[in-house]
C-alpha atoms as a PDB file:
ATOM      1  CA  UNK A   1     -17.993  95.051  29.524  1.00  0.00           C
ATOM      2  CA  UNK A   2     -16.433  98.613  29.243  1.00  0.00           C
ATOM      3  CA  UNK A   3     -19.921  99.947  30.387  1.00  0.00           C
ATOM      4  CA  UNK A   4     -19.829  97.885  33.763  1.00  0.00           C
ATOM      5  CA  UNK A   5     -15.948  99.133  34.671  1.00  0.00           C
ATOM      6  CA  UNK A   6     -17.516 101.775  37.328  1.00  0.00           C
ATOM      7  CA  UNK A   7     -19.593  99.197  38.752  1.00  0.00           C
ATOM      8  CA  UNK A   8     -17.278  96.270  39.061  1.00  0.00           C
ATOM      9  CA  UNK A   9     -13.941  99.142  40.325  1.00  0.00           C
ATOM     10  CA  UNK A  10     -16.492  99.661  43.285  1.00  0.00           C
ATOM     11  CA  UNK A  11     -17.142  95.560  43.518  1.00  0.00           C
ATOM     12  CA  UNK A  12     -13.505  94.955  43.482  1.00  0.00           C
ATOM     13  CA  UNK A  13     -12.441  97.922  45.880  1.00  0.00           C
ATOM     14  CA  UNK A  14     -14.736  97.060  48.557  1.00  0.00           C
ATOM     15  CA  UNK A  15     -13.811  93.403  48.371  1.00  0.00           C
ATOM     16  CA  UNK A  16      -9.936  94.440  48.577  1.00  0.00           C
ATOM     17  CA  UNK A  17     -10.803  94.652  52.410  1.00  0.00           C
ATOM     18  CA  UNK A  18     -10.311  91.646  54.958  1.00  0.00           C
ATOM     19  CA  UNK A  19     -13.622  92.925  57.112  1.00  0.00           C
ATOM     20  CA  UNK A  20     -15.903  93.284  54.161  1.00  0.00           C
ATOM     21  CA  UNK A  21     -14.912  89.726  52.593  1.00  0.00           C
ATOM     22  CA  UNK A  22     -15.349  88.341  55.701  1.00  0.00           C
ATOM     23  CA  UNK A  23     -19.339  89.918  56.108  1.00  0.00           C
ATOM     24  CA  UNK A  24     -19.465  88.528  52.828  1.00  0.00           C
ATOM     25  CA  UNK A  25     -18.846  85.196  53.322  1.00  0.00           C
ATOM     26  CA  UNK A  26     -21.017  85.389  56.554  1.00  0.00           C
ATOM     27  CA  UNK A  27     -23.896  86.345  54.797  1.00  0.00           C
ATOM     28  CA  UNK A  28     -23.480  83.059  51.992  1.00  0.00           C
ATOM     29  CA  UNK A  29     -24.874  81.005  54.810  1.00  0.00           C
ATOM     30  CA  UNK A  30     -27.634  83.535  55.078  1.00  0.00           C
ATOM     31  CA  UNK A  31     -29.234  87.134  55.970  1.00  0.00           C
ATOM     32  CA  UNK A  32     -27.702  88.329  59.289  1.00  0.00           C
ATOM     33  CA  UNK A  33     -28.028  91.332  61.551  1.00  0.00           C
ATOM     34  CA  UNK A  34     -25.335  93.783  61.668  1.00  0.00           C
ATOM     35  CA  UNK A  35     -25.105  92.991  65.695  1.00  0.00           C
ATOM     36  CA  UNK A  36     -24.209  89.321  64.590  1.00  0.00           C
ATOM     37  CA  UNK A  37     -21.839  90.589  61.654  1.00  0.00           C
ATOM     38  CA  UNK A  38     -19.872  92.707  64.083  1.00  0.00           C
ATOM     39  CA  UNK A  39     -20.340  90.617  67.116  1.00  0.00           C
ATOM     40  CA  UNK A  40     -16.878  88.232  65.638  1.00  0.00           C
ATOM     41  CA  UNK A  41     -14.889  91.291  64.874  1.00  0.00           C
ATOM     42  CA  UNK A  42     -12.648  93.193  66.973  1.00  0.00           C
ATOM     43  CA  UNK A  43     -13.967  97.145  65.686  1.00  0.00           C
ATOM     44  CA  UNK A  44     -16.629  99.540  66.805  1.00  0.00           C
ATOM     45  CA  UNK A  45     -20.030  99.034  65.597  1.00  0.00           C
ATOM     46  CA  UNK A  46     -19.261 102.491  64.094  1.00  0.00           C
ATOM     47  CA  UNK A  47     -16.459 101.770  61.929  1.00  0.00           C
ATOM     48  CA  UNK A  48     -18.473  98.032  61.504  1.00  0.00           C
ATOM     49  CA  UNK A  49     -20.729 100.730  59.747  1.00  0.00           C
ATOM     50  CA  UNK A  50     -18.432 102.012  57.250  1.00  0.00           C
ATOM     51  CA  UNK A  51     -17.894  98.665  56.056  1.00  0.00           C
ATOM     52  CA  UNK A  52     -21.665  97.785  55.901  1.00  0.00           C
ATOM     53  CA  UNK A  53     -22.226 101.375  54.031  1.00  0.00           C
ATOM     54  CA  UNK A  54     -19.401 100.318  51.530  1.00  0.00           C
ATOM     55  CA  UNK A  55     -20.830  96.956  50.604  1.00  0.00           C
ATOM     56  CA  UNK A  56     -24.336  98.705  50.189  1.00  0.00           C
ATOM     57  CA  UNK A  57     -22.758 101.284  48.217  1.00  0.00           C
ATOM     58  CA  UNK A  58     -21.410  98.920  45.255  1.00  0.00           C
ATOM     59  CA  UNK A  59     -24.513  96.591  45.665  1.00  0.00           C
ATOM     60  CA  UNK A  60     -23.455  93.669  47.141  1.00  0.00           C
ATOM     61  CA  UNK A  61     -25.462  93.850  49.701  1.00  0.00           C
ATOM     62  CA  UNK A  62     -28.864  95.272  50.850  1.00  0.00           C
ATOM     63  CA  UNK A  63     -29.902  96.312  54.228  1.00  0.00           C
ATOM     64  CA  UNK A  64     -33.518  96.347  55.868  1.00  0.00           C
ATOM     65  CA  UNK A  65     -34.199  97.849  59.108  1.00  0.00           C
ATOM     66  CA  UNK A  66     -37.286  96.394  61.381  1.00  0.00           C
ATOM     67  CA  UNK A  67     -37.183  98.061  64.207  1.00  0.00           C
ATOM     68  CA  UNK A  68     -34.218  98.779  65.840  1.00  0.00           C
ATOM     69  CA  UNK A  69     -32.620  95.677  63.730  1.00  0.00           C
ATOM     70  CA  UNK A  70     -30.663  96.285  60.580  1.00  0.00           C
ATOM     71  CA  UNK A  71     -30.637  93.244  58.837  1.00  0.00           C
ATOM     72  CA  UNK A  72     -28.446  92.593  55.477  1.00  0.00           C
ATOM     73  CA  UNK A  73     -28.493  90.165  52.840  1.00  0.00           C
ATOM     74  CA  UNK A  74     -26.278  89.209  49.636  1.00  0.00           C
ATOM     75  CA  UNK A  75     -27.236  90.859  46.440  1.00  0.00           C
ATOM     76  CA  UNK A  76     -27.172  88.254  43.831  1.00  0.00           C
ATOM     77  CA  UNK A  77     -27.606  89.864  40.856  1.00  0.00           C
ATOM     78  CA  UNK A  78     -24.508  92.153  41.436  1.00  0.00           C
ATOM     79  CA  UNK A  79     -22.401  88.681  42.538  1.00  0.00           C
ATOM     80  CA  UNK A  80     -23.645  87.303  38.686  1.00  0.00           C
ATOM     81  CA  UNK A  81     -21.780  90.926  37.187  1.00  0.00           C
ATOM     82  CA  UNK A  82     -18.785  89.843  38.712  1.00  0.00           C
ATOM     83  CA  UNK A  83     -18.853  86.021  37.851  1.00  0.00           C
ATOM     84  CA  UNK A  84     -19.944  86.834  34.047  1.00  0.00           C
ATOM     85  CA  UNK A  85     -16.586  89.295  34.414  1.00  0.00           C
ATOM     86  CA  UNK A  86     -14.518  86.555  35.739  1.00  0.00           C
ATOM     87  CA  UNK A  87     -15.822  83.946  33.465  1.00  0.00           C
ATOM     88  CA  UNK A  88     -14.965  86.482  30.400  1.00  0.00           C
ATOM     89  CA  UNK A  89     -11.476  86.794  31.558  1.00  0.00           C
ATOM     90  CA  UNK A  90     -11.055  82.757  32.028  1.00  0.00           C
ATOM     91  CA  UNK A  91     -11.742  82.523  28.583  1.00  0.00           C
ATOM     92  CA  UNK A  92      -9.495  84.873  27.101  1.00  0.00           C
ATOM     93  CA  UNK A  93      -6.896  83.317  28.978  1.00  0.00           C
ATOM     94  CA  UNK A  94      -7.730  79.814  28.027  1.00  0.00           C
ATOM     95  CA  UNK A  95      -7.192  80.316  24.619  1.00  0.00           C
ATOM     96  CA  UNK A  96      -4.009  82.491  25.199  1.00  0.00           C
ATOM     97  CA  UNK A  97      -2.921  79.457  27.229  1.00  0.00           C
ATOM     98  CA  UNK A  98      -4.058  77.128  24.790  1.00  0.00           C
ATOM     99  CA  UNK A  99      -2.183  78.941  21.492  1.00  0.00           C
ATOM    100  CA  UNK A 100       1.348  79.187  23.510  1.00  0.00           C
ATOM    101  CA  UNK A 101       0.844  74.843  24.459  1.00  0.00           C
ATOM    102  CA  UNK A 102       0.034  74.633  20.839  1.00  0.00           C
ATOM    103  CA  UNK A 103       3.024  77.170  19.462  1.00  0.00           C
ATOM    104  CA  UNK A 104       5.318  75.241  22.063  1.00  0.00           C
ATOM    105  CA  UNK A 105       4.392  71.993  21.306  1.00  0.00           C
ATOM    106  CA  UNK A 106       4.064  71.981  17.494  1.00  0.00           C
ATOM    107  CA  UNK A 107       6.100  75.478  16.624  1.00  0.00           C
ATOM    108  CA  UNK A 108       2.986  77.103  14.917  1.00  0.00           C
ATOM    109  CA  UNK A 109      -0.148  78.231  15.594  1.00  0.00           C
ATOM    110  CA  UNK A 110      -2.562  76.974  12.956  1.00  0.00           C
ATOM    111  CA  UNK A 111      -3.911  80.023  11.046  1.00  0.00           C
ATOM    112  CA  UNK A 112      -7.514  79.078  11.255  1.00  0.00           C
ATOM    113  CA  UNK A 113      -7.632  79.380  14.930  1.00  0.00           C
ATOM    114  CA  UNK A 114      -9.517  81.383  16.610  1.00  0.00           C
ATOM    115  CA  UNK A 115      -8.975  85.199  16.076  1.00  0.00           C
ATOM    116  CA  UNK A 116      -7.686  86.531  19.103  1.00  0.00           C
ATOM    117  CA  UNK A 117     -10.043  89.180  20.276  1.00  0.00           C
ATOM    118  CA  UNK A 118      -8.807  93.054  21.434  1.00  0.00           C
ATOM    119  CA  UNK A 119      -8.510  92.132  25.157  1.00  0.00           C
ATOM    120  CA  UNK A 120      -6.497  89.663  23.928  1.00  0.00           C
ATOM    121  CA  UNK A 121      -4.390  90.934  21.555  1.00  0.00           C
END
C-alpha cells in the first residue's frame, strides 16, 4: 500500500475540503455540469474552478467539455483505491480490537493467534 501513499495524500487532501465533498456527493446521484455544481454554492465560478481542478487532479473525478459545457463525473476506480485502503485499515483494527476483548476478558492472548502484522505492531 506504501506505493499508493502519493495517490491516496492527494485523495485525502482534496476531500479535507467542505466544497469538494460536497461536488462529490452531488455527482453520486450522477454526472453534472459545473454550472449545476456551483449553482448551490455561495463562490465564484472561478474559485468553483479550483475545486473542480483539485478533484481532477487526484482522480476523483473527470471532466468532458461539449461545447461550452464542462461536464464531470465520479471516477470509480480511484473511489475503489480508497475503499481497498479503508477496508485494510478496518482489519488491522479489528483484530487489535479483538486481541485487547480477548486479553481483557480472559488475561491472555492465546499464542496461536494471528501474528500481528507491521502496521500493526
Amino acid at each position: 500500500m506504501v506505493k499508493y501513499s502519493d495517490e491516496l495524500d492527494a485523495i485525502f487532501s482534496a476531500l479535507a475540503d467542505p466544497t469538494r465533498r460536497s461536488v462529490i456527493a452531488r455527482l453520486g446521484r450522477g454526472p453534472a455540469s459545473v454550472g449545476e455544481l456551483a449553482e448551490p454554492l455561495s463562490i465564484s465560478l472561478p474559485s468553483f474552478m479550483k475545486h473542480v481542478r483539485s478533484l481532477e487532479s487526484c482522480g476523483l473525478i473527470r471532466t468532458e467539455k461539449s461545447g461550452r459545457v464542462r461536464t464531470c463525473v465520479l471516477n470509480q476506480d480511484r473511489f475503489h483505491l480508497l475503499s481497498d485502503w479503508l477496508e485494510e485499515q478496518r482489519h488491522i483494527w479489528e483484530r487489535a480490537t479483538d486481541r485487547l476483548e480477548q486479553f481483557v476478558t480472559t488475561g491472555s492472548v492465546d499464542s496461536d493467534g494471528p501474528t500481528p502484522t507491521k502496521e500493526e505492531s
